[in-house]
C-alpha atoms as a PDB file:
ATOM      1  CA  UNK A   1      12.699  -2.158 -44.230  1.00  0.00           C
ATOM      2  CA  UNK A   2       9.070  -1.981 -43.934  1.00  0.00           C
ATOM      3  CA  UNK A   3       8.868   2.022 -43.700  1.00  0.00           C
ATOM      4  CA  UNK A   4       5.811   2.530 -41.780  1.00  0.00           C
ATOM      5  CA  UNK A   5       6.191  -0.204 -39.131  1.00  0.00           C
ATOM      6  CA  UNK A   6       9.807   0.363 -38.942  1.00  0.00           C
ATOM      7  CA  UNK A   7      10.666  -3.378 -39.880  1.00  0.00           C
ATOM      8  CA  UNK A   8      13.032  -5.365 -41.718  1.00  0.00           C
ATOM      9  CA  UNK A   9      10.936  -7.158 -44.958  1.00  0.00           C
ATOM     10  CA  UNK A  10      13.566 -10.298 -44.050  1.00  0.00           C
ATOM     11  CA  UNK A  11      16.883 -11.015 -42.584  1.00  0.00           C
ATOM     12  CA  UNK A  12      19.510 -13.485 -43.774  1.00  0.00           C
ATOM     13  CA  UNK A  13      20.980 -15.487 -40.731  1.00  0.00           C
ATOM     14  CA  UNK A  14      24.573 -17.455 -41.170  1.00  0.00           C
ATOM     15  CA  UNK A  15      27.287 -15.557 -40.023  1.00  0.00           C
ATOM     16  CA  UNK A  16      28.731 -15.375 -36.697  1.00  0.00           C
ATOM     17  CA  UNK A  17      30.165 -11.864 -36.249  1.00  0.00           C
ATOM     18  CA  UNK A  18      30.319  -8.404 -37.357  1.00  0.00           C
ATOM     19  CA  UNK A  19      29.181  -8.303 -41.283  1.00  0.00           C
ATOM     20  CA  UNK A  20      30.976  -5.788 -42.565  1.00  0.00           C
ATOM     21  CA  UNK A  21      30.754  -6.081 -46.238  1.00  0.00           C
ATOM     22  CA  UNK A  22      27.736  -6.943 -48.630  1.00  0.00           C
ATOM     23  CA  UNK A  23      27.657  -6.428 -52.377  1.00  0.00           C
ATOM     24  CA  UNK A  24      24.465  -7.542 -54.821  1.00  0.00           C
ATOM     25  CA  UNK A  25      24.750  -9.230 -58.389  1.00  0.00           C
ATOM     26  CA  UNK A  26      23.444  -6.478 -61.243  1.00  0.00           C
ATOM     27  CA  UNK A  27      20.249  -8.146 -61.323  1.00  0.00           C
ATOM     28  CA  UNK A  28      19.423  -8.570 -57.672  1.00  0.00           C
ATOM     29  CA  UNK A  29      18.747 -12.457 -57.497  1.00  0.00           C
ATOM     30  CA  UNK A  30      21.577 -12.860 -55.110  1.00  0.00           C
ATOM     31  CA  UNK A  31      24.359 -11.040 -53.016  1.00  0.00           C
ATOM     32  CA  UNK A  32      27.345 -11.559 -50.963  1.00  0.00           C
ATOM     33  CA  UNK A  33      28.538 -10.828 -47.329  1.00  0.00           C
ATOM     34  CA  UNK A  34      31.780 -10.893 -45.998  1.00  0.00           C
ATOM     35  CA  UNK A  35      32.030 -10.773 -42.241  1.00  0.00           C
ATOM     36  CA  UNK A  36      34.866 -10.622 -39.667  1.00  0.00           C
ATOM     37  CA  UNK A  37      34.277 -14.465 -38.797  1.00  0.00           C
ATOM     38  CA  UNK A  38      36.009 -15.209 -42.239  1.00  0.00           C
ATOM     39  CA  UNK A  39      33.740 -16.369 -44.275  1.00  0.00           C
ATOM     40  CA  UNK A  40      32.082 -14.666 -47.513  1.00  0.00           C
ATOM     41  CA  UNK A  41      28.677 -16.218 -47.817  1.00  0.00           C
ATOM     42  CA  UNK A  42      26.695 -16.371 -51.329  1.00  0.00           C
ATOM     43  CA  UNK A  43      22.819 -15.925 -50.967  1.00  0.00           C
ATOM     44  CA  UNK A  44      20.030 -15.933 -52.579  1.00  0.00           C
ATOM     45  CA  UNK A  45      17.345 -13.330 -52.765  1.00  0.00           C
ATOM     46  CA  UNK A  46      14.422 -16.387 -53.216  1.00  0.00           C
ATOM     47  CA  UNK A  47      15.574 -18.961 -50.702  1.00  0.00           C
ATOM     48  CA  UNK A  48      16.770 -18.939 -47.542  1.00  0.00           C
ATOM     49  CA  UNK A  49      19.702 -20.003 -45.953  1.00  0.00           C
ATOM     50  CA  UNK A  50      22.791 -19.340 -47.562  1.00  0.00           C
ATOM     51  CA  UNK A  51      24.172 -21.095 -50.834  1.00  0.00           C
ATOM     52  CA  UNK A  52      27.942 -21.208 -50.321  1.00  0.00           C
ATOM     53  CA  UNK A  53      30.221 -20.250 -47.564  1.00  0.00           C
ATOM     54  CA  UNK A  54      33.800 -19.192 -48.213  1.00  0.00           C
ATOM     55  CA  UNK A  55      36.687 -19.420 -45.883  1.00  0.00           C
ATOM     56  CA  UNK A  56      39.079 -17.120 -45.439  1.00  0.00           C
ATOM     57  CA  UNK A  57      42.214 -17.294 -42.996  1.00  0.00           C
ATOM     58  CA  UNK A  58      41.623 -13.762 -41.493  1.00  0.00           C
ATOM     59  CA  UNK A  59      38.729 -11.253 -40.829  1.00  0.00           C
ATOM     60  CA  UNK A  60      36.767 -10.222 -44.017  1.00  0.00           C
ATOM     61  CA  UNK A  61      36.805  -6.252 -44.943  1.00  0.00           C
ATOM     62  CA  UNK A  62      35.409  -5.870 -48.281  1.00  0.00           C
ATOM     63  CA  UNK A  63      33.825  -8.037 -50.986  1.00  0.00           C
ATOM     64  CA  UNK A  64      33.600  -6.813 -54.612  1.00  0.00           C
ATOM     65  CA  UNK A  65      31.667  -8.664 -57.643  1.00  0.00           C
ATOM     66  CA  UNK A  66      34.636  -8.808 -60.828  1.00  0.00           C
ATOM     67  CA  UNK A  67      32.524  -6.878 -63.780  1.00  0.00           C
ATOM     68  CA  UNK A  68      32.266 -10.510 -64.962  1.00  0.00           C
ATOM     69  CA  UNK A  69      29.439 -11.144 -62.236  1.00  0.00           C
ATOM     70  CA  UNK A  70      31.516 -14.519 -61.733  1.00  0.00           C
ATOM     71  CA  UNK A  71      33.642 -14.274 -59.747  1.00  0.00           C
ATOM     72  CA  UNK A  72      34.124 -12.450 -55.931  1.00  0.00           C
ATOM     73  CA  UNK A  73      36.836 -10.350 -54.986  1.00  0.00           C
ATOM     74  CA  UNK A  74      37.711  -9.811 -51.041  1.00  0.00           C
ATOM     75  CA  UNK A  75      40.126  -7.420 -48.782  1.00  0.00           C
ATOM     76  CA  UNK A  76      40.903  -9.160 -45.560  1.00  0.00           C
ATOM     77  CA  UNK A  77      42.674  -8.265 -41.997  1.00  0.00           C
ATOM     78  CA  UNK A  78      45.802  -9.314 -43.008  1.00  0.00           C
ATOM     79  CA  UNK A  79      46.069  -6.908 -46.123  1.00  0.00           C
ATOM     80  CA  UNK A  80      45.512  -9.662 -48.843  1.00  0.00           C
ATOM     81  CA  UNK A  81      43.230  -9.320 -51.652  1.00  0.00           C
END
């Protein structure tokens, strides 16, 4: 946010409810987002739009980046990792 007018620098638009989940790569080029309309979405950082879009059969909880950097963990409504 843009701390002396009180305003976000950008916003990423894609999902279409809650996000409730967002994790960034080590170096900060791009992040993820899961959200409870089942998705996990891949963006990044220098474009806009996202770059992939995972579905998921149930609401997304968490979203975790394996050590790796490769490859994206989730926790969903049903209990499933």
């Amino acid at each position: 946010a843009n701390a002396s007018q009180n305003m976000p620098v950008t916003t990423y638009d894609g999902h279409t409810s809650n996000v409730t989940s967002i994790v960034f790569e080590q170096e900060g080029k791009w992040f993820c987002t899961g959200s409870e309309d089942n998705t996990v979405k891949v963006w990044d950082c220098r474009a806009t739009g996202f770059q992939l879009c995972l579905e998921n059969n149930s609401q997304v909880h968490s979203v975790a980046l394996h050590p790796n950097q490769g490859e994206i963990v989730l926790g969903d409504h049903s209990g499933k990792v």
